[in-house]
N, C-alpha and C. Protein backbone atom coordinates (compact mmCIF):
# COMPACT_ATOMS: atom_id res chain seq x y z
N UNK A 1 39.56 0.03 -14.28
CA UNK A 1 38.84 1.28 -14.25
C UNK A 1 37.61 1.25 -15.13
N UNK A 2 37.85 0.72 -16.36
CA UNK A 2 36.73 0.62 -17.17
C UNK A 2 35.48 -0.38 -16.53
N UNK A 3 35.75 -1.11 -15.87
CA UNK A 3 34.94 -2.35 -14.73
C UNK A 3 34.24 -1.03 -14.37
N UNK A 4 34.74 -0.33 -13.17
CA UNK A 4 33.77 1.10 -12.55
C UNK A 4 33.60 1.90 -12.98
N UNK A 5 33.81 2.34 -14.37
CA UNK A 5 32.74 2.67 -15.42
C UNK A 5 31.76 2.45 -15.61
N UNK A 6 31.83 1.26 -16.42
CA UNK A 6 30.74 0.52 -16.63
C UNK A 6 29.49 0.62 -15.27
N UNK A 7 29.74 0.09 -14.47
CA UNK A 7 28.49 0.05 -13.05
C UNK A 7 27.70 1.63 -13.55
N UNK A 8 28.88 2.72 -12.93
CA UNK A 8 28.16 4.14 -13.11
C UNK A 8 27.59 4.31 -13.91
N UNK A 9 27.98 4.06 -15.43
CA UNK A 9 26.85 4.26 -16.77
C UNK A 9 25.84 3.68 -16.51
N UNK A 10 25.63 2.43 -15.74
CA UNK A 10 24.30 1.70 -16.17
C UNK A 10 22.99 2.75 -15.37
N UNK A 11 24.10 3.06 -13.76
CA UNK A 11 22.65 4.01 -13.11
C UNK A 11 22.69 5.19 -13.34
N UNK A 12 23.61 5.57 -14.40
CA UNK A 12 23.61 7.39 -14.83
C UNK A 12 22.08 6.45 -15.78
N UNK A 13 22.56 5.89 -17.01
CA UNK A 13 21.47 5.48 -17.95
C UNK A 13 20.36 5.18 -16.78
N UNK A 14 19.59 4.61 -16.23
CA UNK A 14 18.69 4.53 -15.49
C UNK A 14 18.31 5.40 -14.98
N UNK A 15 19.18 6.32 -14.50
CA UNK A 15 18.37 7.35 -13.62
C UNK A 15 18.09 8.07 -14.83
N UNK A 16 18.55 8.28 -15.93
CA UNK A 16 18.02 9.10 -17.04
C UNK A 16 16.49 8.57 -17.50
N UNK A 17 16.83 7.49 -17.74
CA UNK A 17 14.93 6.61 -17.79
C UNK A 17 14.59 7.14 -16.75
N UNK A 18 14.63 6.95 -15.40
CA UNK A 18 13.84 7.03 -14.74
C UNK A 18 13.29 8.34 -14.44
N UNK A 19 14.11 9.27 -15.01
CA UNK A 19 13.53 10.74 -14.52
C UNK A 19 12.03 11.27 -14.69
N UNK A 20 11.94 10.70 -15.80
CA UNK A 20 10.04 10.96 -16.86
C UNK A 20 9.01 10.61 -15.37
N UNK A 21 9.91 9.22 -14.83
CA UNK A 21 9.00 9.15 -13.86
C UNK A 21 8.02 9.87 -12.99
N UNK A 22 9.05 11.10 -12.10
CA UNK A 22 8.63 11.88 -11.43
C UNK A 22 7.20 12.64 -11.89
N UNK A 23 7.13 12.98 -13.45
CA UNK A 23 6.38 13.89 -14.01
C UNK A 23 5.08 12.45 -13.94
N UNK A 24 4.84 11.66 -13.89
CA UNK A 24 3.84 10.56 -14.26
C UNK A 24 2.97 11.38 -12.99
N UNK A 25 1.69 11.04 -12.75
CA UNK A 25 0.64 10.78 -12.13
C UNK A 25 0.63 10.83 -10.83
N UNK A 26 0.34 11.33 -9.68
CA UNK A 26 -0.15 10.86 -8.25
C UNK A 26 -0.22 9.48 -8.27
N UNK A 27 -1.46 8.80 -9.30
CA UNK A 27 -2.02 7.45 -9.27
C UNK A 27 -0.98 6.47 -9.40
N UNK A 28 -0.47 6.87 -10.61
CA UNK A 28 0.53 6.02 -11.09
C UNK A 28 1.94 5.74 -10.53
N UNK A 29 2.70 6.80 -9.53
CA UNK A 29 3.67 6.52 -8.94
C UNK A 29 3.41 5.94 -7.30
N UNK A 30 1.73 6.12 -7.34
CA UNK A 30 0.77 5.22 -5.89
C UNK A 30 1.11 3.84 -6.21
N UNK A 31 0.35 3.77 -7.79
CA UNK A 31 0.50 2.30 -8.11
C UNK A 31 1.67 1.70 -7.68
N UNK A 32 3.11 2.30 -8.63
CA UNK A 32 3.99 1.84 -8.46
C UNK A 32 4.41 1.41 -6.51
N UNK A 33 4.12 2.31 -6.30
CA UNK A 33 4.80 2.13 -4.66
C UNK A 33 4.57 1.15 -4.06
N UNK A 34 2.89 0.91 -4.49
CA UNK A 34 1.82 -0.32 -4.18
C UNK A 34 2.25 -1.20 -4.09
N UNK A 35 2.35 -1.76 -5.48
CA UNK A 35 2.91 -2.98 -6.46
C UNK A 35 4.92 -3.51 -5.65
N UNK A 36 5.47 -2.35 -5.19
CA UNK A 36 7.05 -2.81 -4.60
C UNK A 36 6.64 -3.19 -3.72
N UNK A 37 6.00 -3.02 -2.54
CA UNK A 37 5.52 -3.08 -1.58
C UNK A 37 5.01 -4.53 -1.39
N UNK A 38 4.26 -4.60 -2.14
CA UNK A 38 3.54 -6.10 -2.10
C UNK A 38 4.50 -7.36 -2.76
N UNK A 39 5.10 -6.97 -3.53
CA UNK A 39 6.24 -8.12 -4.24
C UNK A 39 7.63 -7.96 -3.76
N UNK A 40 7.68 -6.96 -3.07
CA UNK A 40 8.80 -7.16 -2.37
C UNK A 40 9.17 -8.35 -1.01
N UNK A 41 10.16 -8.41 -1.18
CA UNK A 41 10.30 -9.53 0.33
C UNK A 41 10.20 -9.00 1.25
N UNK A 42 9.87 -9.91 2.78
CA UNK A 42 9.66 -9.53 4.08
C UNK A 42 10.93 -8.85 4.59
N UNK A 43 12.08 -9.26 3.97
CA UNK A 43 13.39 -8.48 4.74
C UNK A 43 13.21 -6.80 4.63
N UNK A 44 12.67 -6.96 3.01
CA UNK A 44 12.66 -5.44 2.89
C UNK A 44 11.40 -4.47 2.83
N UNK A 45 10.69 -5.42 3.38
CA UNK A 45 9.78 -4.57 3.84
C UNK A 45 9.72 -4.20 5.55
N UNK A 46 10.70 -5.36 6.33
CA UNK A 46 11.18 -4.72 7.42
C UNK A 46 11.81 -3.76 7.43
N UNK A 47 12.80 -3.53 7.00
CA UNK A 47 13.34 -2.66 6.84
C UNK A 47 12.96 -0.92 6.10
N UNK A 48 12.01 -1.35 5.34
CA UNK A 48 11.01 -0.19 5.06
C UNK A 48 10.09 0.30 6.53
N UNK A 49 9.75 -0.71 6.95
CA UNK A 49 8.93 -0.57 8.36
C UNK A 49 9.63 0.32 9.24
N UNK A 50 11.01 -0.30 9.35
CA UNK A 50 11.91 -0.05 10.69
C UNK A 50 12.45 1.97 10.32
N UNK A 51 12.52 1.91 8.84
CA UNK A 51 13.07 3.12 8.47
C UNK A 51 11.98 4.29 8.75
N UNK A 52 11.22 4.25 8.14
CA UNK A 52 9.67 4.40 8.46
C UNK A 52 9.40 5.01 7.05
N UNK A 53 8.11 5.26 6.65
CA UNK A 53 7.85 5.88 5.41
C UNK A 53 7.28 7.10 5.22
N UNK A 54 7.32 7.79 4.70
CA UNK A 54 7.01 9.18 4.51
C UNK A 54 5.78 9.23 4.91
N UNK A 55 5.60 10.34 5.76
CA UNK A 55 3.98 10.41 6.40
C UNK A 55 3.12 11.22 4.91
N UNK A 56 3.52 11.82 3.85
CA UNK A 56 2.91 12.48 2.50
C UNK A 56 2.07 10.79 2.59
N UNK A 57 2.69 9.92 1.85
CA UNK A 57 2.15 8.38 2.03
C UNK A 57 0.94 8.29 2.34
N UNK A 58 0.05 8.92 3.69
CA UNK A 58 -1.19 8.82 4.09
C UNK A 58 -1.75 8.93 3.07
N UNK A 59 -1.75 10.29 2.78
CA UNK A 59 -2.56 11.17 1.84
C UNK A 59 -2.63 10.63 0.45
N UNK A 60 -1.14 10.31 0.07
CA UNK A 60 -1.24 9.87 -1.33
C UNK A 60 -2.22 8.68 -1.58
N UNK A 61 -1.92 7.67 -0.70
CA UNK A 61 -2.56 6.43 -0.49
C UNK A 61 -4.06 6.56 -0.39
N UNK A 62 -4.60 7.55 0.36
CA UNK A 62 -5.89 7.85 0.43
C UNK A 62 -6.41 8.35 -0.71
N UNK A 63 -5.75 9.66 -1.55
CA UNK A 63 -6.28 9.71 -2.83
C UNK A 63 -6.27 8.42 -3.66
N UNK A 64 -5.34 7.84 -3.68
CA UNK A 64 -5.54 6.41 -4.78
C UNK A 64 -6.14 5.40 -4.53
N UNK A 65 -6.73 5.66 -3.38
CA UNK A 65 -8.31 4.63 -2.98
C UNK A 65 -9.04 5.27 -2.91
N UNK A 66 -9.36 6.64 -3.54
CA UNK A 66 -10.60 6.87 -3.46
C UNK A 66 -11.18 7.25 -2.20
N UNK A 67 -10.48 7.45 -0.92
CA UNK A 67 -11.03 7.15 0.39
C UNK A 67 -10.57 8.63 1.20
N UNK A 68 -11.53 9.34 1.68
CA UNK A 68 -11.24 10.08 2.33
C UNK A 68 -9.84 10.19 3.51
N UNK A 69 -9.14 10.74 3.50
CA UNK A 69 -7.53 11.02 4.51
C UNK A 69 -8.24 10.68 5.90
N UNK A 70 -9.09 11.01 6.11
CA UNK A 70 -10.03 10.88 7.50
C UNK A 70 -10.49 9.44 7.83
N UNK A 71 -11.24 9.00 6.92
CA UNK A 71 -11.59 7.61 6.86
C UNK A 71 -10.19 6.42 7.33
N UNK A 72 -9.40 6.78 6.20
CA UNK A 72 -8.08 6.09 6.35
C UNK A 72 -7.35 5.94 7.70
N UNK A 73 -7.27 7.25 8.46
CA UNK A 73 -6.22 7.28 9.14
C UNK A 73 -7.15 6.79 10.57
N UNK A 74 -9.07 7.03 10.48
CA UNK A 74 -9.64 5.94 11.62
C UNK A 74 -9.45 4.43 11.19
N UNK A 75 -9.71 3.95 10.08
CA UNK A 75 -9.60 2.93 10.30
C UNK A 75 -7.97 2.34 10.71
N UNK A 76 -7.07 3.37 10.61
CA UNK A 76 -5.94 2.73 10.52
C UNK A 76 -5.43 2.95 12.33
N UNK A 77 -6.58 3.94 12.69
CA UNK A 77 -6.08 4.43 13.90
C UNK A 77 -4.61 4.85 14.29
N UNK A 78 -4.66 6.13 13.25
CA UNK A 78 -3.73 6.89 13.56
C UNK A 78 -4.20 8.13 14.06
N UNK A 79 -2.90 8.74 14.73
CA UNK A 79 -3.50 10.53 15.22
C UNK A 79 -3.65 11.04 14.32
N UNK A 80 -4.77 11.78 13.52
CA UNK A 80 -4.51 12.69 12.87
C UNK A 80 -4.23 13.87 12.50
N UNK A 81 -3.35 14.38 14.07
CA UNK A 81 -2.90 15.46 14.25
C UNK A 81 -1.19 15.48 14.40
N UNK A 82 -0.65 13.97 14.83
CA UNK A 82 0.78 13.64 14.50
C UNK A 82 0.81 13.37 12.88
N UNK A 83 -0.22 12.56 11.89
CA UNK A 83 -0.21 12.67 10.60
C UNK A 83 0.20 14.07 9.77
N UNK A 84 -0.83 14.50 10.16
CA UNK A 84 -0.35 16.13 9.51
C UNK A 84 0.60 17.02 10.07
N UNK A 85 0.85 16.95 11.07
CA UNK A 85 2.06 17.47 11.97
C UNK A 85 3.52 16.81 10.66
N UNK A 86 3.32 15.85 10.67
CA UNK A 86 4.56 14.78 10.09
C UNK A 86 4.80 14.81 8.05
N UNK A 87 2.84 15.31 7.77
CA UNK A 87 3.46 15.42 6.76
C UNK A 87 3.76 16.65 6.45
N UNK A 88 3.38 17.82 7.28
CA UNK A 88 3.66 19.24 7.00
C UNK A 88 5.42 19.49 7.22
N UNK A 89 5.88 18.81 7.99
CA UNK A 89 7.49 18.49 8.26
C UNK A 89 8.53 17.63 7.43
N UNK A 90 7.35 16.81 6.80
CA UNK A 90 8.03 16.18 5.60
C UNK A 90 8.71 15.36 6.53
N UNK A 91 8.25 14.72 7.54
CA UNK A 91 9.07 13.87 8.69
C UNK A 91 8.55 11.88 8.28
N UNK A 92 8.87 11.34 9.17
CA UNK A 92 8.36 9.92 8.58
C UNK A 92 7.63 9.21 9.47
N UNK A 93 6.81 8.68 9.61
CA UNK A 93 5.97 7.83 10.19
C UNK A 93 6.49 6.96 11.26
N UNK A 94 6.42 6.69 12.47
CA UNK A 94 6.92 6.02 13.23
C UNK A 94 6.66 4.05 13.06
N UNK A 95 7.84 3.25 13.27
CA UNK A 95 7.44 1.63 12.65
C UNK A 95 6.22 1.62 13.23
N UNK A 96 5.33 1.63 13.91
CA UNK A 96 3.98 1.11 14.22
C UNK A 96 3.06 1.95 13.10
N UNK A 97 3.37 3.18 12.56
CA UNK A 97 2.51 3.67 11.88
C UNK A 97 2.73 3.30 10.70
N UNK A 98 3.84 2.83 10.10
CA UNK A 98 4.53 2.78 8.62
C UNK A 98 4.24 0.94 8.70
N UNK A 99 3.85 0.42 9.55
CA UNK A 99 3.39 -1.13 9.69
C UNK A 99 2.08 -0.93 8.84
N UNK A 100 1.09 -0.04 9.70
CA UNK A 100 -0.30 -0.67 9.36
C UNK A 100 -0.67 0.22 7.82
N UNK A 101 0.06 1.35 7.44
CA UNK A 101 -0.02 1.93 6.02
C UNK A 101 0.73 0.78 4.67
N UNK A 102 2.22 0.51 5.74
CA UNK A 102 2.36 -0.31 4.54
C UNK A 102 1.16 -1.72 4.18
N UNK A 103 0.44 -2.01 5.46
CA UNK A 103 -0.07 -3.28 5.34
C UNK A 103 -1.41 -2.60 4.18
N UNK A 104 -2.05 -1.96 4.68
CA UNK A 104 -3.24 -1.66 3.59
C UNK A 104 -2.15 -1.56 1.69
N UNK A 105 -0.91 -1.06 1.86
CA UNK A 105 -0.48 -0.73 0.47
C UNK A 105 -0.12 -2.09 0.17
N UNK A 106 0.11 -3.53 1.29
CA UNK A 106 0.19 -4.91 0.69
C UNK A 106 -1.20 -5.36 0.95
N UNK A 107 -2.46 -5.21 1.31
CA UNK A 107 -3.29 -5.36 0.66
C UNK A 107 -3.89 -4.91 -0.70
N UNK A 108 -3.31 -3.84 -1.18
CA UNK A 108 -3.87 -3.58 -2.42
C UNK A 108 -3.62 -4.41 -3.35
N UNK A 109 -1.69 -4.43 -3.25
CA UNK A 109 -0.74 -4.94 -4.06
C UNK A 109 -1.59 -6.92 -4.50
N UNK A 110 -2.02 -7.27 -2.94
CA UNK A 110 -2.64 -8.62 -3.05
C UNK A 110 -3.88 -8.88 -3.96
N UNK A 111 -4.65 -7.74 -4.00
CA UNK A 111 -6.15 -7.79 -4.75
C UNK A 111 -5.46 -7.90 -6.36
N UNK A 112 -4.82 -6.88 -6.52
CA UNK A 112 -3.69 -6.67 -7.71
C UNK A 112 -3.44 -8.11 -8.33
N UNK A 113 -2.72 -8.46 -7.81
CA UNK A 113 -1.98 -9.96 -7.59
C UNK A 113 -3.00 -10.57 -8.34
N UNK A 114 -4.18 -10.93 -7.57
CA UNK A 114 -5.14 -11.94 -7.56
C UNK A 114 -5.86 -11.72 -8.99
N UNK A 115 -6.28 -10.70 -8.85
CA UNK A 115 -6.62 -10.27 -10.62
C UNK A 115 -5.89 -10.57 -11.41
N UNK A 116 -4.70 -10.05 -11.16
CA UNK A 116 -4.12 -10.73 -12.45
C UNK A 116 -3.88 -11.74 -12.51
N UNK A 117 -4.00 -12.76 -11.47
CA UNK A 117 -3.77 -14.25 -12.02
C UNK A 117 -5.19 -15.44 -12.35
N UNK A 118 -6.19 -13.95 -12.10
CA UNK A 118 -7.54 -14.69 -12.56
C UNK A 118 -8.27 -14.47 -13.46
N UNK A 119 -7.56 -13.29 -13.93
CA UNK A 119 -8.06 -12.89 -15.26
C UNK A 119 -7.22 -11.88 -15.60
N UNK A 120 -7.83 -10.77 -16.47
CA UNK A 120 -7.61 -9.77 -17.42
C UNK A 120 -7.95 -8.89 -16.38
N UNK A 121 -6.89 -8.13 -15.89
CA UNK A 121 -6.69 -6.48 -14.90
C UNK A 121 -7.12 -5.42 -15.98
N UNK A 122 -7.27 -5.66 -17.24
CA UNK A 122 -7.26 -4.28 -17.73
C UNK A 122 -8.48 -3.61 -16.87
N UNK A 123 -8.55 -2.48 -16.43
CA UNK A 123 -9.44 -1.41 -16.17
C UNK A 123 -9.83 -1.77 -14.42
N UNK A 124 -9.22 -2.59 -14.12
CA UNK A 124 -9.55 -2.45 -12.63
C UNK A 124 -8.83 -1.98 -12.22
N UNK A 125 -9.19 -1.20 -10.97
CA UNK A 125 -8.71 -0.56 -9.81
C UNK A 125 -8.62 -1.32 -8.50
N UNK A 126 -7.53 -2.09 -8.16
CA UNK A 126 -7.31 -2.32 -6.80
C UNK A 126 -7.23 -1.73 -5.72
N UNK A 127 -7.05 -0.71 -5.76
CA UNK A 127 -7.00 -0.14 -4.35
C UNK A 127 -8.47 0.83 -4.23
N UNK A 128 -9.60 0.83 -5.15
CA UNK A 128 -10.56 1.44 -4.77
C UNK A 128 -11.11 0.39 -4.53
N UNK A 129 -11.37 -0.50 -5.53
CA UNK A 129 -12.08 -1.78 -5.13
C UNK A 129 -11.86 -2.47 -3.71
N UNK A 130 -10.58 -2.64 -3.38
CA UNK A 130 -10.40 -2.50 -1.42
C UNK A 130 -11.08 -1.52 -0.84
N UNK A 131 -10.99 -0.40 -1.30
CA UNK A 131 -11.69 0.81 -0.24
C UNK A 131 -13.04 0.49 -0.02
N UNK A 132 -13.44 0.33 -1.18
CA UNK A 132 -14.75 0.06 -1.28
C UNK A 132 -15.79 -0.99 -0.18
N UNK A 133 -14.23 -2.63 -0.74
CA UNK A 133 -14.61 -3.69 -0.23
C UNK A 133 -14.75 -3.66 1.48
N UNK A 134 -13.43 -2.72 1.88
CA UNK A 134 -13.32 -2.58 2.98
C UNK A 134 -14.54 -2.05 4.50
N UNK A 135 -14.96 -1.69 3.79
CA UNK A 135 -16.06 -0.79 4.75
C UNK A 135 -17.81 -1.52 3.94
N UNK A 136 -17.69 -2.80 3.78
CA UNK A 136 -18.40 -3.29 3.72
C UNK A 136 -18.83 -4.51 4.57
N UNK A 137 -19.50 -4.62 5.46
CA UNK A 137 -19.76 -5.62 6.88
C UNK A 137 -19.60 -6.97 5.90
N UNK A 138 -19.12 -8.19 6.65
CA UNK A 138 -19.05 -9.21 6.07
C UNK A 138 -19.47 -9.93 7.02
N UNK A 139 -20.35 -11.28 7.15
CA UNK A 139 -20.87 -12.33 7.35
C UNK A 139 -19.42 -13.04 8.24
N UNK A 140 -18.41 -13.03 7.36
CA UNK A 140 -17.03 -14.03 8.21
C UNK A 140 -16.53 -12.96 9.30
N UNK A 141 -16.79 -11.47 9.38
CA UNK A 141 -16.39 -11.15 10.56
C UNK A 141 -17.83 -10.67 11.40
N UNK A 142 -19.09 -11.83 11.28
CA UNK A 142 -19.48 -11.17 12.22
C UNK A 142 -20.45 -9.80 12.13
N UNK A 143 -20.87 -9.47 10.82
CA UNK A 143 -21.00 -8.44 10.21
C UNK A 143 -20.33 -7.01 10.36
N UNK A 144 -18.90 -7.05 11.01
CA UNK A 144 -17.72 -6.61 11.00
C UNK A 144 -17.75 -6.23 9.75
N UNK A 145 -16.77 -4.86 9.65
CA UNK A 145 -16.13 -4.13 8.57
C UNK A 145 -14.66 -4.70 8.16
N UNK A 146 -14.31 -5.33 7.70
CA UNK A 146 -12.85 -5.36 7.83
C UNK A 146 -11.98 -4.29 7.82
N UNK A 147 -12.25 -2.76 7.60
CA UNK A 147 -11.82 -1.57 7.61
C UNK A 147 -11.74 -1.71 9.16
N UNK A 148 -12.82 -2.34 9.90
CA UNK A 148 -11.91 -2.03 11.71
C UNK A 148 -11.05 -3.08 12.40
N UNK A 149 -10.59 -4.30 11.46
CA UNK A 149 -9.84 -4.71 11.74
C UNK A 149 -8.04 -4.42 11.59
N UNK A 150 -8.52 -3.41 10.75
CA UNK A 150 -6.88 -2.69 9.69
C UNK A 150 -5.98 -2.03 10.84
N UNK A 151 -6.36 -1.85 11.63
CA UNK A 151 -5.42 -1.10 12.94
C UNK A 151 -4.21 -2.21 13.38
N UNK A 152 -4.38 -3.38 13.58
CA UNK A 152 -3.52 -4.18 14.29
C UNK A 152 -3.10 -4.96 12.72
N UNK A 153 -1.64 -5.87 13.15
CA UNK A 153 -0.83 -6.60 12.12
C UNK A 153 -1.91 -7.98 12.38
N UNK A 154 -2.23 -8.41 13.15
CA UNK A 154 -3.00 -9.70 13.45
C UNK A 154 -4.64 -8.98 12.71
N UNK A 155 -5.28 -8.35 12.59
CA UNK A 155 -6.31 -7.84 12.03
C UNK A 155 -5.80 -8.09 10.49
N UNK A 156 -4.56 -7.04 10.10
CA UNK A 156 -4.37 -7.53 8.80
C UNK A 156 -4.51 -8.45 7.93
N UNK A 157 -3.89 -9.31 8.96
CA UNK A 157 -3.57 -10.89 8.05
C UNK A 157 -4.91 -11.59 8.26
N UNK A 158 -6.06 -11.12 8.83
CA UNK A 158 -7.03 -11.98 8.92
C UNK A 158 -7.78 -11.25 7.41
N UNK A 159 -7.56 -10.39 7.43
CA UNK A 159 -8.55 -9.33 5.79
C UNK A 159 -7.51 -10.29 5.02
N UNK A 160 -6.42 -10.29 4.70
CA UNK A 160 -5.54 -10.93 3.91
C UNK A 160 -6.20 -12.52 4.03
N UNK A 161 -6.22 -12.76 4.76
CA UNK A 161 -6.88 -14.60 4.89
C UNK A 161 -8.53 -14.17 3.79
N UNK A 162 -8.75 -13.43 4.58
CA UNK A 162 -10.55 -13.06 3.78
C UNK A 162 -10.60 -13.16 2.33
N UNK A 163 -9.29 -12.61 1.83
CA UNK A 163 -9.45 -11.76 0.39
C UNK A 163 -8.60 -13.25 -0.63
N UNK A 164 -7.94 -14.04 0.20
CA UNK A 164 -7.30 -15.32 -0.55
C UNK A 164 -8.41 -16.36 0.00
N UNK A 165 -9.43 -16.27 0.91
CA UNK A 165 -10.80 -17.27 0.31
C UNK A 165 -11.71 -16.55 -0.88
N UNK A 166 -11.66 -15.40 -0.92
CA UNK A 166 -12.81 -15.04 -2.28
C UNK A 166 -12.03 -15.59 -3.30
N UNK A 167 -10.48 -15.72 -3.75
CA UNK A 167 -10.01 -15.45 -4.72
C UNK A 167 -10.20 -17.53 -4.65
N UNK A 168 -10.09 -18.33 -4.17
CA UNK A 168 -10.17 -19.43 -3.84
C UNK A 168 -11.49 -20.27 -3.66
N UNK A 169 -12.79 -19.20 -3.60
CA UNK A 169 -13.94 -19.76 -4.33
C UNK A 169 -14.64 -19.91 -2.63
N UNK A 170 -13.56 -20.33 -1.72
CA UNK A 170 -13.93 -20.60 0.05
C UNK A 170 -15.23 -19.41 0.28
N UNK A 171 -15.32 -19.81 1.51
CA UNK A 171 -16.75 -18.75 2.24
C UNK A 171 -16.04 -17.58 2.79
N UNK A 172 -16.47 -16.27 2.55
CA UNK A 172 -15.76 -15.28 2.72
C UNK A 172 -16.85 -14.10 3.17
């Protein structure tokens, strides 16, 4: 009995840490979401996919890039009338929509990444610095935005290819 004790105390104690959480920041519980997202494994981010993720998510995500809710949800080519429909219901994003949101929140998580293993993150912002980067025409697509490639999973991984040649010195 004391064995299943023990377990319960550890996530009574945890969820007691973790409560402060809630009160933290818009930014900061963005960050956090960011950051699981991107270091998490592919199983469970299928499974985040398949479950789907809170359509609030748009919005939050859009404030923590800096990027207009509007901007976001064209480049991501979503409805933005099932968006707000979904987050006014507090309902969840369907897997095709919770694909291409989570993919921009594992692009952030990647810029993230990369900074910190190339230097000193203090004071950067990854996910504005994407917003930013994003809607800037680039030479490797063509003078393409990579913001209009963000709609499809094959678009993704090509911005993701883009953003591991800058960090790699390659032509980008």
């Amino acid at each position: 009995m004391s064995a299943t004790k023990a377990p319960s105390a550890k996530p009574t104690a945890l969820a007691t840490t973790a409560q402060p959480k809630p009160v933290a920041d818009a930014a900061e519980r963005a960050d956090i979401a960011i950051t699981q997202s991107y270091r998490s494994d592919p199983q469970q981010r299928i499974e985040l996919i398949r479950g789907g993720i809170p359509a609030a998510r748009v919005s939050q995500l859009s404030s923590r890039m800096g990027m207009s809710k509007e901007q976001l949800i064209h480049s991501l080519r979503l409805s933005r009338a099932a968006i707000n429909r979904k987050e006014r219901d507090g309902a969840l994003l369907s897997s095709d929509e919770s694909e291409r949101v989570l993919g921009v929140e594992t692009l952030i998580g990647m810029v993230q990444s990369m900074v910190e293993e190339s230097g000193n993150p203090e004071g950067f912002d990854a996910a504005r610095w994407l917003a930013t980067w994003l809607v800037q025409p680039l030479p490797a697509l063509g003078g393409a935005t990579p913001a209009s490639y963000m709609d499809t999973f094959e678009g993704q991984k090509l911005v993701a290819g883009l953003l591991s040649m800058m960090q790699s010195g390659a032509y980008a």
